[in-house]
N, C-alpha and C. Protein backbone atom coordinates (compact mmCIF):
# COMPACT_ATOMS: atom_id res chain seq x y z
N UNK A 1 -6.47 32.75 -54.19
CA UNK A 1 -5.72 31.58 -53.83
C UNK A 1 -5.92 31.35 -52.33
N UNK A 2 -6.53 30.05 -51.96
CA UNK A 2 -6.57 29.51 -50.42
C UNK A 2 -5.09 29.02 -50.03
N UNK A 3 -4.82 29.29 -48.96
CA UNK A 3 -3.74 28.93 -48.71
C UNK A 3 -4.34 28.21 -47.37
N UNK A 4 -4.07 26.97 -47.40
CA UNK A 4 -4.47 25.75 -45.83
C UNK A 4 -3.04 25.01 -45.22
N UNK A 5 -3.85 25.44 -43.74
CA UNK A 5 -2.73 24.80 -43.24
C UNK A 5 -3.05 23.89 -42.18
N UNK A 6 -2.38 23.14 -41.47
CA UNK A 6 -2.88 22.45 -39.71
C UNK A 6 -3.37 23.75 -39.26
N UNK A 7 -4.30 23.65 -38.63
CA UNK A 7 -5.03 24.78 -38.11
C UNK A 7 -5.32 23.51 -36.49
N UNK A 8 -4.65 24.34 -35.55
CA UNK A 8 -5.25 23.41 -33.88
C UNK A 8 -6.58 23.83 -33.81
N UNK A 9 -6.84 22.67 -32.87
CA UNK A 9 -7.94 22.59 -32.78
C UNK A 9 -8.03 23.30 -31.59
N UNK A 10 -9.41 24.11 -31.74
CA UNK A 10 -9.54 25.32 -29.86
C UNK A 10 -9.97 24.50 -29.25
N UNK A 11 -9.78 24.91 -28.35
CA UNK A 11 -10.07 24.50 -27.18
C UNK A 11 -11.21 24.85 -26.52
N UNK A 12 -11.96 24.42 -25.29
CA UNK A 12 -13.32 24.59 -25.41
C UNK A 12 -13.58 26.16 -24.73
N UNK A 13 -13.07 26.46 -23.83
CA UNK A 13 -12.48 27.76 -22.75
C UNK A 13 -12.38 28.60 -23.70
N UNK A 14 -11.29 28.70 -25.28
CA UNK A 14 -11.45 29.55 -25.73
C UNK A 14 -12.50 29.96 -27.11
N UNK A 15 -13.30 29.00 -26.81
CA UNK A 15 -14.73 29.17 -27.82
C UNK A 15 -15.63 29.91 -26.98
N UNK A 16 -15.54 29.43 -25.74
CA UNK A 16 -17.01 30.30 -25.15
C UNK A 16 -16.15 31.42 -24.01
N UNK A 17 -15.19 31.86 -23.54
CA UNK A 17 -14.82 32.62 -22.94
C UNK A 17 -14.84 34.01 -23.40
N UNK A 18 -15.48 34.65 -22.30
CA UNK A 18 -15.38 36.02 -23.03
C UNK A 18 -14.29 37.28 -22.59
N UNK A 19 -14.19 37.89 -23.79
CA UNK A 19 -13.10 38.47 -24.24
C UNK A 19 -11.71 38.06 -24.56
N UNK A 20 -10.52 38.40 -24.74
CA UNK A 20 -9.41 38.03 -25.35
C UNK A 20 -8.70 38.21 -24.15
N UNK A 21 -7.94 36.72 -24.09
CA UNK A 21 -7.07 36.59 -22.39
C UNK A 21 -5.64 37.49 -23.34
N UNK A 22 -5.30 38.19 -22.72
CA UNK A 22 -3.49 38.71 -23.42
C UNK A 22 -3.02 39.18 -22.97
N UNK A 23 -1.57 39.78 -23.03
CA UNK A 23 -0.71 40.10 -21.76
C UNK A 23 0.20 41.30 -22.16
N UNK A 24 0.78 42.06 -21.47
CA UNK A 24 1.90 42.64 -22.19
C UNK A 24 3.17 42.44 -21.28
N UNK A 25 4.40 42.65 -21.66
CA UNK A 25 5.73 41.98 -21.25
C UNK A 25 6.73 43.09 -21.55
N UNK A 26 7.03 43.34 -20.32
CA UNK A 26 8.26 44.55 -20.59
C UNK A 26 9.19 44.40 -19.84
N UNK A 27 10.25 44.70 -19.80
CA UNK A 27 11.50 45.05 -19.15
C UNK A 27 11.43 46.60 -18.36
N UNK A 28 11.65 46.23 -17.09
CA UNK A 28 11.86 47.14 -15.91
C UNK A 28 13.18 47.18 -15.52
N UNK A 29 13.86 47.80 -15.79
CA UNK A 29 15.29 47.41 -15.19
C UNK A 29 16.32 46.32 -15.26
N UNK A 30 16.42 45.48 -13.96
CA UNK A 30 16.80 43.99 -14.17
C UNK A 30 15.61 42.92 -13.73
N UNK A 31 14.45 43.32 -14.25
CA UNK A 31 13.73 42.36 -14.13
C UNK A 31 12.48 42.75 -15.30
N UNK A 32 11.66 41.35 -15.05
CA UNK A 32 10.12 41.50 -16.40
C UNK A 32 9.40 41.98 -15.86
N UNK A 33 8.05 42.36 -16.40
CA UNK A 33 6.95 42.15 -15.70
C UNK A 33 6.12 41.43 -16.67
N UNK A 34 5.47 41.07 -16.83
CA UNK A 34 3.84 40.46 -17.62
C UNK A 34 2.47 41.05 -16.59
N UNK A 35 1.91 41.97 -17.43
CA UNK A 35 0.41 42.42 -16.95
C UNK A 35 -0.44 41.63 -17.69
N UNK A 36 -1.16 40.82 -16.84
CA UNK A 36 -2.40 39.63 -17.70
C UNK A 36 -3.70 40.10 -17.92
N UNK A 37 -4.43 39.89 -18.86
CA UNK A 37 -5.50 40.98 -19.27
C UNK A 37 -6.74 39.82 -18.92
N UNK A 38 -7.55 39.42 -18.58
CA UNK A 38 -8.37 38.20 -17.89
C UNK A 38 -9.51 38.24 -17.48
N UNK A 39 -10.31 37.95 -17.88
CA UNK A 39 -11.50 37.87 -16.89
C UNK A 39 -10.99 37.29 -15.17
N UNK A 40 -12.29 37.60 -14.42
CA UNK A 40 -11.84 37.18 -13.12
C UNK A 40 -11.35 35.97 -12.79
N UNK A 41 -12.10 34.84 -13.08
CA UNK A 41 -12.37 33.43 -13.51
C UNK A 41 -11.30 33.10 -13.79
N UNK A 42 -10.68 33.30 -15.13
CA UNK A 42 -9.15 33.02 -16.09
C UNK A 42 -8.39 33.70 -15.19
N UNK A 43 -8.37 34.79 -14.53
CA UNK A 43 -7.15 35.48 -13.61
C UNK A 43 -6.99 34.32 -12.58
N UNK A 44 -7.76 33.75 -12.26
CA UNK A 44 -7.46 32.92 -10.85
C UNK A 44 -6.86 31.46 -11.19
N UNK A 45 -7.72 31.07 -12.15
CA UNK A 45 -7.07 29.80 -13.16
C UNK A 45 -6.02 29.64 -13.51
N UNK A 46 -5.28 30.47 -13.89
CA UNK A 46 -3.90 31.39 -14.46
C UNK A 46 -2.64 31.47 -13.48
N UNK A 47 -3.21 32.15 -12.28
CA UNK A 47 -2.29 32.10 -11.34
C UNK A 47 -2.26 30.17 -10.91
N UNK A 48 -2.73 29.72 -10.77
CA UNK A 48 -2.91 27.94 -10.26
C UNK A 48 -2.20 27.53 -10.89
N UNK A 49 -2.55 27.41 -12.44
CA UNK A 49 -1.56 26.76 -13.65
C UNK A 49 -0.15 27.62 -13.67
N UNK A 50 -0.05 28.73 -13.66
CA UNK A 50 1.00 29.26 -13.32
C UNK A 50 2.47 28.74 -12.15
N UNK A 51 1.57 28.88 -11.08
CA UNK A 51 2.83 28.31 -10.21
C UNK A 51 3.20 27.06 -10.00
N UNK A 52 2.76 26.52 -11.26
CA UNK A 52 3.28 24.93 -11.71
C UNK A 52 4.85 24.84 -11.91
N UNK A 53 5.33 26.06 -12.41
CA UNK A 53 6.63 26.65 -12.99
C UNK A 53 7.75 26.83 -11.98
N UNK A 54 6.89 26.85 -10.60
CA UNK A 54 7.94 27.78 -9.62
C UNK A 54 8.51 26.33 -8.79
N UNK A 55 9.67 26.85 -8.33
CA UNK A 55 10.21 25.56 -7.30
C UNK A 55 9.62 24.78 -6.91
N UNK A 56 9.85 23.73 -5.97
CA UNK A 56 8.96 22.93 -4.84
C UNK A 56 8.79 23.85 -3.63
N UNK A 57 9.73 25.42 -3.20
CA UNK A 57 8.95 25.45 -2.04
C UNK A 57 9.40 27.05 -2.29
N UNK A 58 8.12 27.86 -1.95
CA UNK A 58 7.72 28.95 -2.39
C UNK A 58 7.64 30.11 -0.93
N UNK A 59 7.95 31.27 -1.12
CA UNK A 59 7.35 32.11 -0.28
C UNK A 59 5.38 32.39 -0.60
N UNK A 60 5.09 33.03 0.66
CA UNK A 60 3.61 33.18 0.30
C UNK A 60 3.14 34.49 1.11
N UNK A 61 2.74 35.05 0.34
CA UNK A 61 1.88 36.54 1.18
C UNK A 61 0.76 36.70 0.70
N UNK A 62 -0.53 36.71 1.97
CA UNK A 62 -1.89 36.81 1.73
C UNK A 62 -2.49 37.57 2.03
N UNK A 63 -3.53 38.85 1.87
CA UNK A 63 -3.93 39.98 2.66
C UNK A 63 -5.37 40.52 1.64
N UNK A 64 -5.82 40.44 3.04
CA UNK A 64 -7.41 41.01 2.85
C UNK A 64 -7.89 42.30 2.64
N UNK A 65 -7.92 42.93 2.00
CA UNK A 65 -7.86 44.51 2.28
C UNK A 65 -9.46 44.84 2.84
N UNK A 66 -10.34 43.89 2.65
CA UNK A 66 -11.08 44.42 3.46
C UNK A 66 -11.19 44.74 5.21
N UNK A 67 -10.17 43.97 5.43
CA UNK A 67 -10.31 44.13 7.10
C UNK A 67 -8.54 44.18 7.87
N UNK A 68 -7.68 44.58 6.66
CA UNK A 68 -6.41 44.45 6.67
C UNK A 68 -5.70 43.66 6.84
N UNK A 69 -5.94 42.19 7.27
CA UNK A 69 -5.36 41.13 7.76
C UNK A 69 -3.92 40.14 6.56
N UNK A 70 -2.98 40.19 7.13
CA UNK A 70 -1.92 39.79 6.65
C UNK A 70 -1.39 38.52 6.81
N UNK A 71 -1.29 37.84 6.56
CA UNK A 71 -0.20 36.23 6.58
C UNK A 71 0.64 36.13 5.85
N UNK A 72 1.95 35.46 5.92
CA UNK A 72 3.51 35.45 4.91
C UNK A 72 3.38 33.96 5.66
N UNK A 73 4.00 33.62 4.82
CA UNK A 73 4.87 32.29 4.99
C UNK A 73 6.56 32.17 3.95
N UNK A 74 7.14 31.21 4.86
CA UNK A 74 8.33 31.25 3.73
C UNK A 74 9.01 29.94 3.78
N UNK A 75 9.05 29.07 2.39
CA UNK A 75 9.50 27.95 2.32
C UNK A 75 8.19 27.46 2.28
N UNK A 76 7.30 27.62 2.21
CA UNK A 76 6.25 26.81 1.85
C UNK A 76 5.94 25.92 0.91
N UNK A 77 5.74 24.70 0.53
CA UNK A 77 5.24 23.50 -0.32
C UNK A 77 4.82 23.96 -1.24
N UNK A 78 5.26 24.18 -2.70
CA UNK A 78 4.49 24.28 -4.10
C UNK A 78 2.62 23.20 -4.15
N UNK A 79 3.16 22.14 -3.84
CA UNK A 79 2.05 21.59 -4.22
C UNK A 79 1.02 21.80 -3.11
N UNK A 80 1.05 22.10 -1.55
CA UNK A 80 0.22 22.64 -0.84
C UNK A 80 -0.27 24.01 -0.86
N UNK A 81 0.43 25.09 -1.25
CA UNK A 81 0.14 26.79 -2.25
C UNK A 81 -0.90 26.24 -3.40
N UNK A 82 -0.62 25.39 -4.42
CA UNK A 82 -1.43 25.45 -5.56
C UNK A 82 -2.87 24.54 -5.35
N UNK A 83 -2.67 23.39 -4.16
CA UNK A 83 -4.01 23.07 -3.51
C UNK A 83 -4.94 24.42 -3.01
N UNK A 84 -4.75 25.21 -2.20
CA UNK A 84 -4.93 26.07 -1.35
C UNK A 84 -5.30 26.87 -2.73
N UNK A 85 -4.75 27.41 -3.63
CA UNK A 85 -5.60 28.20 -4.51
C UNK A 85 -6.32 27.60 -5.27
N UNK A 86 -6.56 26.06 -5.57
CA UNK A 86 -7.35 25.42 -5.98
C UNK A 86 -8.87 25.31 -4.93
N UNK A 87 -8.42 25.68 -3.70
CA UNK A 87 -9.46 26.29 -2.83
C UNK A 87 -10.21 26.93 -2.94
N UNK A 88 -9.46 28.34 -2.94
CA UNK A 88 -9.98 29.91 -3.21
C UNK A 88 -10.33 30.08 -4.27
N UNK A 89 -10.42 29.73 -5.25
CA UNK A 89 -10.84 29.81 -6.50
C UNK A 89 -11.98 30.97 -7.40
N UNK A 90 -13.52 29.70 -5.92
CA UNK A 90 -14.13 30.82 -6.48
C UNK A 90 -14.31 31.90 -5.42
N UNK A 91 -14.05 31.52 -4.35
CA UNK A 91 -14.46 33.06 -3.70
C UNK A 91 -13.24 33.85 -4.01
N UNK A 92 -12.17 33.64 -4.21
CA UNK A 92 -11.33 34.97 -5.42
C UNK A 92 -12.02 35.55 -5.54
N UNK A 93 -12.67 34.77 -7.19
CA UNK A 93 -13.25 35.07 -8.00
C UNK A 93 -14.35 36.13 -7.82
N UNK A 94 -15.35 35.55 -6.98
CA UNK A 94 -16.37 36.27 -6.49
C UNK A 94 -16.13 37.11 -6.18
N UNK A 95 -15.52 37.47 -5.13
CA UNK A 95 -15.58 38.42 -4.14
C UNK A 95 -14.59 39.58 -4.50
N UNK A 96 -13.29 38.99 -4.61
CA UNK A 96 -11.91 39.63 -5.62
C UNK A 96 -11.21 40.32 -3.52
N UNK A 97 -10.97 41.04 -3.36
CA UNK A 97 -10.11 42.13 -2.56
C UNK A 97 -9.24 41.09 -1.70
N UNK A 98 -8.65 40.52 -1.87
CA UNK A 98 -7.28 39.85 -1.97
C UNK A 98 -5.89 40.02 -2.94
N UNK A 99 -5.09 40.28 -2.13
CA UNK A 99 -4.00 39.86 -2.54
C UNK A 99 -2.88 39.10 -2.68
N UNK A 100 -2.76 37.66 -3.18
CA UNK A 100 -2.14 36.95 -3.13
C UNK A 100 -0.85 36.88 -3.58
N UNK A 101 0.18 36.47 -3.34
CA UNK A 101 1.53 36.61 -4.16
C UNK A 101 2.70 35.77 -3.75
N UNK A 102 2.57 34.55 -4.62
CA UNK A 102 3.60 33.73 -4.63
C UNK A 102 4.49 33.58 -5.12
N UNK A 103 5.95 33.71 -4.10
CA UNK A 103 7.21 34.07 -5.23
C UNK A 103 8.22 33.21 -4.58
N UNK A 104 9.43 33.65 -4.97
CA UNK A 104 10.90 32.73 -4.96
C UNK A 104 11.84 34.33 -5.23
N UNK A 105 13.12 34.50 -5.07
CA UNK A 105 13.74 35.44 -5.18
C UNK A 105 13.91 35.77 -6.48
N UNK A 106 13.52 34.73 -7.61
CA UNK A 106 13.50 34.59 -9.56
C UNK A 106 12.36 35.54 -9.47
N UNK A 107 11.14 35.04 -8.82
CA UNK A 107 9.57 35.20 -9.59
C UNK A 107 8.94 35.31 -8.84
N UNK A 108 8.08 35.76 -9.11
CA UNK A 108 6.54 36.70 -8.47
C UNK A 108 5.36 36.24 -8.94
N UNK A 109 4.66 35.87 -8.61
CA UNK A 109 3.16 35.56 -9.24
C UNK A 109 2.16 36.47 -8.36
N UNK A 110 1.54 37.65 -9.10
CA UNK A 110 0.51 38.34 -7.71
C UNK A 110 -0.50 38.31 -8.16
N UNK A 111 -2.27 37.51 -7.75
CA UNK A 111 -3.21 38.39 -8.00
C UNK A 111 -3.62 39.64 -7.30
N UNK A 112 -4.02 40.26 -7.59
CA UNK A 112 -4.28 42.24 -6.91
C UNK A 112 -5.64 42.29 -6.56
N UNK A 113 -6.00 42.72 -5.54
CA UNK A 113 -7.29 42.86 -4.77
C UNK A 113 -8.41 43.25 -6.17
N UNK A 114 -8.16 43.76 -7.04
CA UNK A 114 -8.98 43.90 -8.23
C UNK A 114 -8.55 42.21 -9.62
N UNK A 115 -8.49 41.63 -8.84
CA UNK A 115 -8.07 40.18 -10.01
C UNK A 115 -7.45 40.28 -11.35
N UNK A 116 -6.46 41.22 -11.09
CA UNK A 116 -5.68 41.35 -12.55
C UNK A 116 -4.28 40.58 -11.68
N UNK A 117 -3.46 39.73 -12.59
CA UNK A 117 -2.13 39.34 -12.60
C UNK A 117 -1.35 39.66 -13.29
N UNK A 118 -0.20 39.44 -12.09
CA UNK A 118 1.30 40.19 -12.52
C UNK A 118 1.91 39.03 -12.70
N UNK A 119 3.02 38.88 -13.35
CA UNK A 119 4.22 38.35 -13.30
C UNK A 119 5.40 38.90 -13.21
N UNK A 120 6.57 38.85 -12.27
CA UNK A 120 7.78 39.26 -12.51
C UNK A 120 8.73 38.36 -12.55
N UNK A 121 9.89 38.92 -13.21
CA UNK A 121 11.26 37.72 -13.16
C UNK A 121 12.18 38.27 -13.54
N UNK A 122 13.33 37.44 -13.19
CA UNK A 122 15.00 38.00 -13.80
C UNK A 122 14.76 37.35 -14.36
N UNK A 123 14.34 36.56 -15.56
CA UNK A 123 14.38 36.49 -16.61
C UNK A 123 13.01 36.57 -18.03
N UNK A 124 13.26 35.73 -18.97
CA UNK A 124 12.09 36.28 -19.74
C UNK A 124 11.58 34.79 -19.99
N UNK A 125 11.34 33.97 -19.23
CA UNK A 125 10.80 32.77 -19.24
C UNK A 125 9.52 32.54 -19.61
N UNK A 126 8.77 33.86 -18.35
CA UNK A 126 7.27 33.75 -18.55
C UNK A 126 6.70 34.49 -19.54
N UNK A 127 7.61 34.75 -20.52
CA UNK A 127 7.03 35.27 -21.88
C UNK A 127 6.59 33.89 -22.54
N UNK A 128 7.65 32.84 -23.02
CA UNK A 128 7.10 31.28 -23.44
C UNK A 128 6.19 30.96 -22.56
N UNK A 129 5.91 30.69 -21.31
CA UNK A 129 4.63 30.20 -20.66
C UNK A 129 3.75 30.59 -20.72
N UNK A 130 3.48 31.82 -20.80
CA UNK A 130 2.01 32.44 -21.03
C UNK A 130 1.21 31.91 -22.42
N UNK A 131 2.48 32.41 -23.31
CA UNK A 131 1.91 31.80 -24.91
C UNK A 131 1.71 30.66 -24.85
N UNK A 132 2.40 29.73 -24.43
CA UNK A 132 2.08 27.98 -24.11
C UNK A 132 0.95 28.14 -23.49
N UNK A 133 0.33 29.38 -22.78
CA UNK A 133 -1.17 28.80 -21.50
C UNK A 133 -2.12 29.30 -23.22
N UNK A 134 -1.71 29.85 -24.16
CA UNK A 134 -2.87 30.32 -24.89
C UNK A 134 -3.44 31.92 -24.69
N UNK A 135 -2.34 32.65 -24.17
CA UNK A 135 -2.43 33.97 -24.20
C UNK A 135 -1.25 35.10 -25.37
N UNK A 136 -2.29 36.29 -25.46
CA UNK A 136 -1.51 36.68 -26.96
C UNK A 136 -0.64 38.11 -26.12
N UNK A 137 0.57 37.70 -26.46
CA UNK A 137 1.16 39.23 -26.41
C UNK A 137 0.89 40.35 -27.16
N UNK A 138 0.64 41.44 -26.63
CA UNK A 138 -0.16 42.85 -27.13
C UNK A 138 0.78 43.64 -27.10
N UNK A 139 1.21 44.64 -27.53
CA UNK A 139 2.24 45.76 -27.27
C UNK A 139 1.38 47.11 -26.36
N UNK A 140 0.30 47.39 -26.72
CA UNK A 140 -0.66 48.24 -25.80
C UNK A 140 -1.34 47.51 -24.70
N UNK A 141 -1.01 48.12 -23.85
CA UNK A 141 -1.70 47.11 -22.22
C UNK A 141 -3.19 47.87 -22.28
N UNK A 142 -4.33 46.90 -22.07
CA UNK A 142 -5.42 46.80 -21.77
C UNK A 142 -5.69 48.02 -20.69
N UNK A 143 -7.00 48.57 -20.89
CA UNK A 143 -7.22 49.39 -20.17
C UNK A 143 -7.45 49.14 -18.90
N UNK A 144 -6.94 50.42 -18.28
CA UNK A 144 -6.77 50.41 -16.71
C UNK A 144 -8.27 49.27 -15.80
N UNK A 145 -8.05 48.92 -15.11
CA UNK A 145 -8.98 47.81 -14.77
C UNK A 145 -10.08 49.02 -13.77
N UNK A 146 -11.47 48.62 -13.05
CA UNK A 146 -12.06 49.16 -12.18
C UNK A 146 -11.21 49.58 -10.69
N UNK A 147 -10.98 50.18 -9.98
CA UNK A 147 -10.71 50.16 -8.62
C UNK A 147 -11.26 50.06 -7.60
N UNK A 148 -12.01 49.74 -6.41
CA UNK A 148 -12.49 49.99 -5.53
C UNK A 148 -11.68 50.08 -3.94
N UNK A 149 -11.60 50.77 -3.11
CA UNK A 149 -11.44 51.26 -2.31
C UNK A 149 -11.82 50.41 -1.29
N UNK A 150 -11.05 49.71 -0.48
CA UNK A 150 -11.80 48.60 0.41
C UNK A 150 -13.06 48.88 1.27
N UNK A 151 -13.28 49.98 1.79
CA UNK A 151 -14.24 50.35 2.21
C UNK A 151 -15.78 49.94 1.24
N UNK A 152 -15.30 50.00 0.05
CA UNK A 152 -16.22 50.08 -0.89
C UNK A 152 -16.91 48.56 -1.52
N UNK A 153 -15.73 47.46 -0.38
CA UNK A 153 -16.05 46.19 -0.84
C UNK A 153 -17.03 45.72 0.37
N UNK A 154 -17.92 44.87 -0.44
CA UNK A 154 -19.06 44.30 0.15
C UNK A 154 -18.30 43.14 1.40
N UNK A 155 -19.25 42.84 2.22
CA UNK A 155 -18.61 42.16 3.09
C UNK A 155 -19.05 40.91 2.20
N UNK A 156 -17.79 39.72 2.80
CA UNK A 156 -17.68 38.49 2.11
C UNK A 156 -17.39 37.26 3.09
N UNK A 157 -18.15 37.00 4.08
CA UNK A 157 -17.86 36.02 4.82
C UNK A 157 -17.03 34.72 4.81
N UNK A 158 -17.72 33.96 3.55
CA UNK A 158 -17.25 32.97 2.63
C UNK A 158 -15.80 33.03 2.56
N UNK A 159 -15.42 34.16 2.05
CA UNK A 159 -14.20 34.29 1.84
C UNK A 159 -12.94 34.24 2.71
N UNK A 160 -13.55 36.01 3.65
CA UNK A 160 -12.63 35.47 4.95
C UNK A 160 -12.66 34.43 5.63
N UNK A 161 -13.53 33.66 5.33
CA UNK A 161 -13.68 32.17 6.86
C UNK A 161 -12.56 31.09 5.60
N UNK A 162 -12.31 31.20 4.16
CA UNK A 162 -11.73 30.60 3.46
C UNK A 162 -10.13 30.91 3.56
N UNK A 163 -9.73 32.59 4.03
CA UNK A 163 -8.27 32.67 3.90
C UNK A 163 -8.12 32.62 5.15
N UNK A 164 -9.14 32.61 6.31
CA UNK A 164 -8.25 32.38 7.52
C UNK A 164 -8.01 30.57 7.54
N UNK A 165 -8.84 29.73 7.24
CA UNK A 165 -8.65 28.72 6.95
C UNK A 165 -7.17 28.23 6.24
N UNK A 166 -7.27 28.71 5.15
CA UNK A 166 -5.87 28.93 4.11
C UNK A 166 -4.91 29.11 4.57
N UNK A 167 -4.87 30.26 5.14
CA UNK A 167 -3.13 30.81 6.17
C UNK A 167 -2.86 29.75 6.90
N UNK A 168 -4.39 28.91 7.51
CA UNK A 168 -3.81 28.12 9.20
C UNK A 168 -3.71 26.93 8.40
N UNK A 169 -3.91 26.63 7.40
CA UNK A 169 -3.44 25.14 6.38
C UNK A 169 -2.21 25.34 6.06
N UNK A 170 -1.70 26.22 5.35
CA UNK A 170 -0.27 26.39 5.16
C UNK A 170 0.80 26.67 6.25
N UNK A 171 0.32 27.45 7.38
CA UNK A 171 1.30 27.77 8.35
C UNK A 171 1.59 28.90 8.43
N UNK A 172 1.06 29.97 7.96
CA UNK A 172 1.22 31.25 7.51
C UNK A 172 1.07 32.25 8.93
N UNK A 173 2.03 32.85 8.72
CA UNK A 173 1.87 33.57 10.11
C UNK A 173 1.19 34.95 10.16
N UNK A 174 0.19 35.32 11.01
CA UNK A 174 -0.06 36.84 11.11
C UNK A 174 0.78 37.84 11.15
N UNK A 175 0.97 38.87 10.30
CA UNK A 175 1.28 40.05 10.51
C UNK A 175 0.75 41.23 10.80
């Protein structure tokens, strides 16, 4: 016996993307986390569409681990943060040893110098958003990702000449 139903239609990202974007979601205490399982590409995409969710005006912390360099900002413009990572995109991507992390005292959005994303929150919101982006909750978290050791990262010109740019667009101050 066939059993048919509305079946959606995919989308094009998840016909040719490789591997399975998915997440796992736990409770820490009084807060979530969501670990996002992603290619590099979708990790950076993810965080963009992501902080669609967060206030109009966001804290921001940026840091290079290749050469240690730090910037925070606080109260910063939602829609000037999600320009600015519509920036970085691909040298993220490329290059990866950044850490970005845009939050509010609710929520956290971090990519990690290795391009895996976090989510945190007092609440369990970003469990519905993720599934709305088209990601599957897993109960076993994806294996531990690669590490490298900043020393161990290639130099990336592109990049740094992109987040010092970035910090001095937003207002971000050195630390």
């Amino acid at each position: 016996m066939l059993f048919r139903g509305r079946q959606p239609a995919p989308s094009v990202w998840r016909r040719f993307r490789s591997g399975a974007d998915d997440f796992t979601f736990t409770r820490q205490g009084d807060h979530y986390e969501a670990r996002v399982a992603a290619n590099a590409e979708r990790a950076v995409d993810l965080l963009h569409a992501l902080a669609e969710h967060l206030p109009p005006a966001v804290d921001v912390a940026l840091e290079d681990v290749r050469d240690g360099r730090v910037w925070k900002g606080v109260d910063v413009g939602l829609p000037d943060v999600r320009e600015a990572i519509a920036r970085l995109k691909v040298p993220l991507a490329v290059y990866g040893g950044v850490e970005l992390a845009v939050y509010t005292s609710e929520d956290q959005l971090t990519l990690t110098p290795d391009l895996e994303l976090y989510v945190f929150a007092r609440t369990d919101r970003w469990l519905y958003i993720l599934q709305g982006k088209g990601l599957v909750e897993t109960v076993t978290p994806a294996p531990e990702a690669w590490r490298l050791r900043p020393d161990e990262l290639g130099p990336a010109p592109e990049l740094t000449d992109a987040l010092g740019a970035t910090a001095e667009r937003l207002g971000l101050g050195a630390q």
